[in-house]
Protein backbone atom coordinates (compact mmCIF):
# COMPACT_ATOMS: atom_id res chain seq x y z
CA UNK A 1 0.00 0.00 0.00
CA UNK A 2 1.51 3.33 -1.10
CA UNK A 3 1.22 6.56 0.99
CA UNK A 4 -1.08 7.68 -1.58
CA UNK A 5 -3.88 4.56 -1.28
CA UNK A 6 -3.15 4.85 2.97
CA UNK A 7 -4.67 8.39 2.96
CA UNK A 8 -7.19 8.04 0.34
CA UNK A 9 -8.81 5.38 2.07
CA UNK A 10 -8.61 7.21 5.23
CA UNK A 11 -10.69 10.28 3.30
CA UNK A 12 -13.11 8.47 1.61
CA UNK A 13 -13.83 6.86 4.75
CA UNK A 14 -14.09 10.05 6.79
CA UNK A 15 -16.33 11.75 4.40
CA UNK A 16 -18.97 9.16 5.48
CA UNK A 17 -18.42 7.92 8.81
CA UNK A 18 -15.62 10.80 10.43
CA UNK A 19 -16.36 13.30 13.25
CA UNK A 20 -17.65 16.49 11.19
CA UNK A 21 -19.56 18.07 13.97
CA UNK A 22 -17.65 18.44 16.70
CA UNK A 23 -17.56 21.76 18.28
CA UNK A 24 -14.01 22.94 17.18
CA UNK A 25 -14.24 22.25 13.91
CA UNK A 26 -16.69 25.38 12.71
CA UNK A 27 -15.18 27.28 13.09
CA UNK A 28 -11.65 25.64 12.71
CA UNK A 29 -9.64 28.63 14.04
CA UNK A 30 -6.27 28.33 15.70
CA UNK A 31 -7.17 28.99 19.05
CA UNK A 32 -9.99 26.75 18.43
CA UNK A 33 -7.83 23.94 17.91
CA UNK A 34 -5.35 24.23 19.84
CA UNK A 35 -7.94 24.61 22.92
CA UNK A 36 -9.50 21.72 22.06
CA UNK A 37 -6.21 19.81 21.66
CA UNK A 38 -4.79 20.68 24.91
CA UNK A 39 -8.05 19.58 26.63
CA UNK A 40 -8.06 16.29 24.79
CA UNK A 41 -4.96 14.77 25.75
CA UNK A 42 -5.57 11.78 27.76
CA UNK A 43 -9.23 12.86 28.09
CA UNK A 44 -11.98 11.46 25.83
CA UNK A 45 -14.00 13.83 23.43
CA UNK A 46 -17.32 13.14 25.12
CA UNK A 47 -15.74 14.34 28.20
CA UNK A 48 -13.87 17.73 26.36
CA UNK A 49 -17.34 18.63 24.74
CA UNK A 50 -18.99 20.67 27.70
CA UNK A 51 -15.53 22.09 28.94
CA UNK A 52 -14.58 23.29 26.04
CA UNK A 53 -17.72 25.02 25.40
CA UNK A 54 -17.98 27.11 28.83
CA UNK A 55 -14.42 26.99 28.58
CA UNK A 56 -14.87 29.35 24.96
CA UNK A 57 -18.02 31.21 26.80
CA UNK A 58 -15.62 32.50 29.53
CA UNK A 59 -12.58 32.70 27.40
CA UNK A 60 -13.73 33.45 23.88
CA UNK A 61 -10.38 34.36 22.31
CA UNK A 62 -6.60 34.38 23.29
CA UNK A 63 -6.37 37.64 24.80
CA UNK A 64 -9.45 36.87 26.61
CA UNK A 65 -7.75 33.80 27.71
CA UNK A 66 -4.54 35.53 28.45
CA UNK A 67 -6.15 38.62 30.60
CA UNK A 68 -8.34 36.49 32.69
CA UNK A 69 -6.97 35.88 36.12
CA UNK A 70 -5.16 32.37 36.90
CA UNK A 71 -8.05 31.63 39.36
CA UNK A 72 -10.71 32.23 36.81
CA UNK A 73 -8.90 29.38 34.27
CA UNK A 74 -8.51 26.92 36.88
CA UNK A 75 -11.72 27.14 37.78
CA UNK A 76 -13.27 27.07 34.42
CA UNK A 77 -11.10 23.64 34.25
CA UNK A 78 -12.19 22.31 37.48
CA UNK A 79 -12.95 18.66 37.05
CA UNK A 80 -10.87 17.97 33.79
CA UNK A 81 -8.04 17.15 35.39
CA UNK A 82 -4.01 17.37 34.47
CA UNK A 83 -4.66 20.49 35.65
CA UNK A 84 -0.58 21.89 34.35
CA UNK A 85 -2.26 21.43 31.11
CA UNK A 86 -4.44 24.42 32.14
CA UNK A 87 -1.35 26.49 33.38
CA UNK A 88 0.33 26.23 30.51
CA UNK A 89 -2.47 26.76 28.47
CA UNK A 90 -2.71 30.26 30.27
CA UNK A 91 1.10 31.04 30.21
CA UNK A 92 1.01 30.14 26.52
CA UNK A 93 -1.52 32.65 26.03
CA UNK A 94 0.34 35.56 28.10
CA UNK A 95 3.35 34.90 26.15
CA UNK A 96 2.03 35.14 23.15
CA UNK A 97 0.34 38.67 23.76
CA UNK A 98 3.87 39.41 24.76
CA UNK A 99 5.70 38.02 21.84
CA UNK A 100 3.25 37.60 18.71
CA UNK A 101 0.66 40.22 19.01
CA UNK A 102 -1.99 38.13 20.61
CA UNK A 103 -2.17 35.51 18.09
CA UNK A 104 -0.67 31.55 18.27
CA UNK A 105 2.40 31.08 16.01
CA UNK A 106 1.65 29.72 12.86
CA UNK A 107 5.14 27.97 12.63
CA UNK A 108 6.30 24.82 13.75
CA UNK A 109 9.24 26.02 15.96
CA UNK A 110 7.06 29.14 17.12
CA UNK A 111 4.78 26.65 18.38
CA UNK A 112 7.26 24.44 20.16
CA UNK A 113 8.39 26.89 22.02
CA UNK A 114 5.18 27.71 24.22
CA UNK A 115 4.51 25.97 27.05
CA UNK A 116 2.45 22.61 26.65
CA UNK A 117 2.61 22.21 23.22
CA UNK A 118 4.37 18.93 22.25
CA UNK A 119 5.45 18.27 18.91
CA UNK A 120 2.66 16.48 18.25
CA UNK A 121 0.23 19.12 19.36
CA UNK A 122 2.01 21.66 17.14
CA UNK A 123 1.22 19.64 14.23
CA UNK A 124 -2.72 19.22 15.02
CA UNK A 125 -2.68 22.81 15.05
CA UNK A 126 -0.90 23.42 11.96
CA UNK A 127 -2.86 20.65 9.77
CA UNK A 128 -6.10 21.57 10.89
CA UNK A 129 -6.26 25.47 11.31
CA UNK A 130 -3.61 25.91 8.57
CA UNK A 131 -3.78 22.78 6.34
CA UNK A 132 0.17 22.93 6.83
CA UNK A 133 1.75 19.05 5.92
CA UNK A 134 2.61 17.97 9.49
CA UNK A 135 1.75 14.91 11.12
CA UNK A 136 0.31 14.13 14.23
CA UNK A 137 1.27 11.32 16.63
CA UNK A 138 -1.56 11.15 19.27
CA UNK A 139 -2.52 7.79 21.42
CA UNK A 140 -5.27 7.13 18.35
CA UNK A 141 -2.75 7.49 15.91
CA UNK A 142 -0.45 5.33 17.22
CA UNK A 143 -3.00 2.52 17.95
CA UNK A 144 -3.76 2.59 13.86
CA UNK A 145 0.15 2.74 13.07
CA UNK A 146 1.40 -0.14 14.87
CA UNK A 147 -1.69 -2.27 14.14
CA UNK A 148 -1.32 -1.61 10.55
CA UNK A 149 2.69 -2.00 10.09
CA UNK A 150 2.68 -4.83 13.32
CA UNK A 151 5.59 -3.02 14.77
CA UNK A 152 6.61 -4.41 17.38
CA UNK A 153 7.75 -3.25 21.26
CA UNK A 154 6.72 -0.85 23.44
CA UNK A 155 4.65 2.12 21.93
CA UNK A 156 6.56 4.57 24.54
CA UNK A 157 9.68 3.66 23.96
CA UNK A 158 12.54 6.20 22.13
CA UNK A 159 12.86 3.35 18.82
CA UNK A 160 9.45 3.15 18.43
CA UNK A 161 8.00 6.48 18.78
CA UNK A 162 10.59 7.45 15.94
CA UNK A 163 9.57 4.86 13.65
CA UNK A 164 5.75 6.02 14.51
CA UNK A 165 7.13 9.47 13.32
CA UNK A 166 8.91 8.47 10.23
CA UNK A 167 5.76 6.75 9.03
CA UNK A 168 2.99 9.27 9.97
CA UNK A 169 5.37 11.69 7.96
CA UNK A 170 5.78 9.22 5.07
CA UNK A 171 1.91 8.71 4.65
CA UNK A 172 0.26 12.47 4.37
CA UNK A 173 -1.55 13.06 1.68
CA UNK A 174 -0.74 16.38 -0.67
CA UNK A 175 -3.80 17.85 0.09
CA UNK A 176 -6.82 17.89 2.59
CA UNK A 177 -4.37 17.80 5.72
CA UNK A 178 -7.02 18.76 7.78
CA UNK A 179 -9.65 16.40 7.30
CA UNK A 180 -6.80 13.22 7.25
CA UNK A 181 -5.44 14.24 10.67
CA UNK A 182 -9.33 14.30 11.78
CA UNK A 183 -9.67 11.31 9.47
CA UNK A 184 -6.60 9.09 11.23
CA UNK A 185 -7.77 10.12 14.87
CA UNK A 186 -11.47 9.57 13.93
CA UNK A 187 -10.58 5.90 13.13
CA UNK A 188 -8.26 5.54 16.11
CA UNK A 189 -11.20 6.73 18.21
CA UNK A 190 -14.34 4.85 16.45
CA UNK A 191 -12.97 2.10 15.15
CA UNK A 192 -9.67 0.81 15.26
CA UNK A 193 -10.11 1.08 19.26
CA UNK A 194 -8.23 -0.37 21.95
CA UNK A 195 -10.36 -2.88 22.89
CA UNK A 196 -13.19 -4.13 20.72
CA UNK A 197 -11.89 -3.05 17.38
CA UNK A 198 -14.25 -2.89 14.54
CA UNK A 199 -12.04 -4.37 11.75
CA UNK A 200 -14.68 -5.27 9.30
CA UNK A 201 -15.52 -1.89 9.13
CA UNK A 202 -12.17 -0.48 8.83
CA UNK A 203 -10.94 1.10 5.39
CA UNK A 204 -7.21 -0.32 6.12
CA UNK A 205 -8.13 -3.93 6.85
CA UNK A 206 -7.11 -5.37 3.38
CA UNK A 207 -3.56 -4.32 4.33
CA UNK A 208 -3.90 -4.73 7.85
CA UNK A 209 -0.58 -6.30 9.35
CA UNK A 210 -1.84 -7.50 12.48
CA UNK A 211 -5.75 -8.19 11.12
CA UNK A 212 -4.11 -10.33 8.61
CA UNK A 213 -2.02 -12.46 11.15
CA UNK A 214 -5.60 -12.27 14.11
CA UNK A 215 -2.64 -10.16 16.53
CA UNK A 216 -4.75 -7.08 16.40
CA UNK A 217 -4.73 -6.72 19.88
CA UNK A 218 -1.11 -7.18 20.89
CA UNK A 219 -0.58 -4.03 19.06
CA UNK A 220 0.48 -1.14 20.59
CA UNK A 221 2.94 -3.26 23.10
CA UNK A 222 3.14 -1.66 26.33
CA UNK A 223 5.73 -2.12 29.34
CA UNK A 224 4.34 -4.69 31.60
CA UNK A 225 1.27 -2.82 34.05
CA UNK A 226 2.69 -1.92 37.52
CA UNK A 227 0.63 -2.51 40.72
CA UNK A 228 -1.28 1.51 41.66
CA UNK A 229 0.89 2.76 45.02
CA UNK A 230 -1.66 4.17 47.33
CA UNK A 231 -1.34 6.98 49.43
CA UNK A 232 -3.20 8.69 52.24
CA UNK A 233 -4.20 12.28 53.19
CA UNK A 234 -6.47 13.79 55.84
CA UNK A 235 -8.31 17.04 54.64
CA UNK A 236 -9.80 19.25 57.33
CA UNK A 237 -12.26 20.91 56.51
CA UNK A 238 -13.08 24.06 58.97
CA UNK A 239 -16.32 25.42 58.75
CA UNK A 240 -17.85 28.90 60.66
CA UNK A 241 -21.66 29.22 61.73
CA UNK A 242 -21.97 31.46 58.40
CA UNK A 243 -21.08 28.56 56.70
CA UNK A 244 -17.82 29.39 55.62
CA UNK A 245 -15.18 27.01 54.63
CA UNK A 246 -11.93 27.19 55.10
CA UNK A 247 -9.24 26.72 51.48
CA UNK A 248 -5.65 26.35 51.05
CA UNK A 249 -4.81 27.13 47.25
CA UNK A 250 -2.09 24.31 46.30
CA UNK A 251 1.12 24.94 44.84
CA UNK A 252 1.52 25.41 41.00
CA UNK A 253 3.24 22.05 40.86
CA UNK A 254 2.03 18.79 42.23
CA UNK A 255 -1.17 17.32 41.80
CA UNK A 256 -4.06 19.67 41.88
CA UNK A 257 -1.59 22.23 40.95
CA UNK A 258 -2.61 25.63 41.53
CA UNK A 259 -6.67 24.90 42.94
CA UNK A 260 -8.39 25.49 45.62
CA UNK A 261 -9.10 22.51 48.30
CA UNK A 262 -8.52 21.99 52.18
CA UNK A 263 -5.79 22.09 54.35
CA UNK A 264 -4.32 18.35 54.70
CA UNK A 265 -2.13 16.75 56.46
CA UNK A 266 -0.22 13.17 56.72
CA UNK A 267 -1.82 12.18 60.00
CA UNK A 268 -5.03 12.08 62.09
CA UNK A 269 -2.92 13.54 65.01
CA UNK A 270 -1.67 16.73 62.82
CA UNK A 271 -5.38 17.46 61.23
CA UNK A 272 -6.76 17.64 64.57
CA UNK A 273 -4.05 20.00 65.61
CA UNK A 274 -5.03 21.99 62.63
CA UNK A 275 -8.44 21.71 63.09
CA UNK A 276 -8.28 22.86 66.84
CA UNK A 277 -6.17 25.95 66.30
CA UNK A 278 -9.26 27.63 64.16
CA UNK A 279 -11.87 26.57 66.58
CA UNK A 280 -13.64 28.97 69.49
CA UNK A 281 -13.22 28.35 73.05
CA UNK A 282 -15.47 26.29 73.70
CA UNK A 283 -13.85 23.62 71.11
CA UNK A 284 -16.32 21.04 69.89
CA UNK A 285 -14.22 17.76 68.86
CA UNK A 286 -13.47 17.00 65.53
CA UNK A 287 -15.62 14.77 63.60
CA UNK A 288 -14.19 11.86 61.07
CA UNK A 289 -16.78 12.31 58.20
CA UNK A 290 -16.44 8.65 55.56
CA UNK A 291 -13.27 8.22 53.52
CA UNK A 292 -12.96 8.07 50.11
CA UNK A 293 -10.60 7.39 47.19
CA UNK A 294 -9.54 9.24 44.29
CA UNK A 295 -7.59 7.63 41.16
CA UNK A 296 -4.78 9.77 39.63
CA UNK A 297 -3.03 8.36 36.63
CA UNK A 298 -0.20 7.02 38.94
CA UNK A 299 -1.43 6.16 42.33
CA UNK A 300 -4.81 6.27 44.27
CA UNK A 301 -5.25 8.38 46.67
CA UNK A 302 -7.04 7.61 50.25
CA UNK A 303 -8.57 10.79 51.28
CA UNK A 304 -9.69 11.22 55.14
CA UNK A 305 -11.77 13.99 55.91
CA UNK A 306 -12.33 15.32 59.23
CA UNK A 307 -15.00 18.36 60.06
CA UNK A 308 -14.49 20.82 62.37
CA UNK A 309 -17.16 23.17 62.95
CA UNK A 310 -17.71 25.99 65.54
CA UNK A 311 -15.01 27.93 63.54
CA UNK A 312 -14.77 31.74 63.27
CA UNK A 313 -13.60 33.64 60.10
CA UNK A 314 -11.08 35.55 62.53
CA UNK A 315 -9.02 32.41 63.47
CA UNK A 316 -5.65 32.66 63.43
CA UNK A 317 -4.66 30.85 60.31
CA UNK A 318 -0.44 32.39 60.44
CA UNK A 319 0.78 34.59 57.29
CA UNK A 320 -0.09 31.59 54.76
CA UNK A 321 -1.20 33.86 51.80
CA UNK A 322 -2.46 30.82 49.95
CA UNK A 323 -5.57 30.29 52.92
CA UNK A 324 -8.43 32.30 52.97
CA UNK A 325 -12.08 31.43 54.03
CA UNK A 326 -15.06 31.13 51.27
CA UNK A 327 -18.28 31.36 51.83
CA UNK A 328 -20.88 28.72 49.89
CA UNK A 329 -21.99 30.60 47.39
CA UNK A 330 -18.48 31.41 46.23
CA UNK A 331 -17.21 28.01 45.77
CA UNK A 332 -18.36 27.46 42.10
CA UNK A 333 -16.57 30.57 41.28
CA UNK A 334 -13.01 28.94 42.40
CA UNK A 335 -11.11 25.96 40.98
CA UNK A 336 -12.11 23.24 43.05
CA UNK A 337 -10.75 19.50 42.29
CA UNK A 338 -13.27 17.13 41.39
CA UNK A 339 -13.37 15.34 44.62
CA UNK A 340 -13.16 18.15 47.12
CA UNK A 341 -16.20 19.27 45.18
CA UNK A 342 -18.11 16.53 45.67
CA UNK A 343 -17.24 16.37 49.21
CA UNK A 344 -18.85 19.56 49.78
CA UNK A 345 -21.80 19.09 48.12
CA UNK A 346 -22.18 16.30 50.40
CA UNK A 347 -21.98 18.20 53.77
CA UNK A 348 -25.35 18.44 55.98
């Protein structure tokens, strides 16, 4: 199969059965796209679709984006997850203002250089909003590549993902670059998935490598799956008669970089300390409300919350900037992680 017959297969299938409809593609603008690209790596398009609508309500354009305070981003991110994705998504913006007049570089290398755009990312911006030739390697991509050409070992690995590269490079079409790098993720996504693939239906099963041999589904390899570490956490959450809770914006770095949650700490003895400190005299005990668990991409987390009430807002909380006391109906204007959220939502 020539380069040629690989993407005009790919076309005539996506003409019929591709993704046309889907919210950044009308219109297909460069900020469109890349928005929408940032917000779907490692997330599913059925979960982008509603954040990266309100997402464009509250941040129509790149200067919009760029002028709108860190807070306002996180929060308008809240729940998505891979949350650096969102600070560099805002530091991008900033630096572009600064250094291209408001407006994403329509070069390779200028779009390199921002923050949290991969090499791979540059070139979904660049084929789609542009119709530049530039190929994309995305999780969907390589699922069709090494299924198609059998290649061998792990998908992540250095020798691989540079024969992934030279391929996707060697196969774009002359024309049309925008609909065949919607065309090759469409078919990673709908039907040369990773687990129940729909072969029959696929426009490259004739010269399927792996369909041909029935090894569909040892393609991509991956490095054998590690056991999830678990860790624990207590989160204390302090709350006044007014109802106000009490949040501790995390660092930039780190999980939950940058949001809004409660104050934790590594042990039952050093959340009641905390949660005694912001307490009045009389000093009602704690109360151990029921753990739960959350599931990051690399360990699962065991979170312990324990409520304190009979705070006041004029508690001595020490010369940590990052705390401050919100009251309930200013909590869905703040980035709040998903959990924490739900937590709250829970309280009596």
């Amino acid at each position: 199969m020539t380069e040629s017959d690989f993407a005009t297969r790919l076309l005539t299938w996506h003409r019929k059965h591709g993704r046309h409809d889907l919210p950044w593609q009308h219109p297909r603008t460069p900020y469109r796209v890349w928005l929408s690209e940032i917000m779907l790596q490692q997330t599913q398009v059925q979960t982008v679709i509603p954040y990266f609508e309100n997402f464009l309500k509250r941040f129509p354009d790149l200067p919009e984006l760029a002028m709108a305070p860190a807070d306002a981003v996180m929060n308008a991110w809240a729940g998505l997850g891979y949350y650096s994705r969102a600070r560099n998504l805002h530091k991008a913006a900033q630096y572009c203002m600064a250094h291209h007049a408001g407006r994403l570089p329509d070069d390779f290398d200028g779009l390199l250089a921002l923050p949290g755009i991969g090499r791979s990312t540059a070139g979904a911006i660049l084929s789609q909003a542009h119709g530049s030739r530039h190929a994309i390697v995305d999780g969907n991509v390589k699922r069709v590549l090494t299924r198609h050409f059998a290649i061998a070992g792990d998908a992540g690995s250095s020798a691989v993902d540079k024969r992934l590269w030279q391929l996707a490079e060697s196969l774009l079409p002359k024309t049309r670059m925008a609909d065949y790098s919607q065309a090759i993720m469409d078919l990673g996504a709908t039907v040369c998935t990773s687990r129940n693939p729909k072969c029959a239906s696929c426009p490259l099963a004739g010269t399927c490598r792996s369909y041909a041999t029935d090894t569909v589904l040892n393609f991509p390899g991956r490095k054998p799956a590690k056991s999830v570490p678990e860790r624990e956490t207590y989160v204390v959450l302090a709350r006044c008669g007014t109802g106000a809770i009490l949040l501790e914006q995390r660092p930039d770095h780190g999980i939950w970089g940058g949001l809004y949650s409660l104050p934790e700490a590594e042990d039952l003895v050093a959340a009641t300390a905390i949660a005694q400190r912001l307490v009045t005299a009389k000093k009602p005990a704690p109360v151990a409300l029921p753990p739960f668990k959350h599931t990051f991409s690399h360990f699962r987390l065991n979170i312990r919350p324990l409520l304190q009430d009979g705070c006041t807002q004029k508690s001595h909380i020490g010369d940590n900037a990052r705390m401050r006391w919100a009251m309930p109906d200013e909590l869905s204007g703040l980035g709040l992680p998903a959990p924490i959220q739900k937590l709250l939502k829970r309280l009596p």
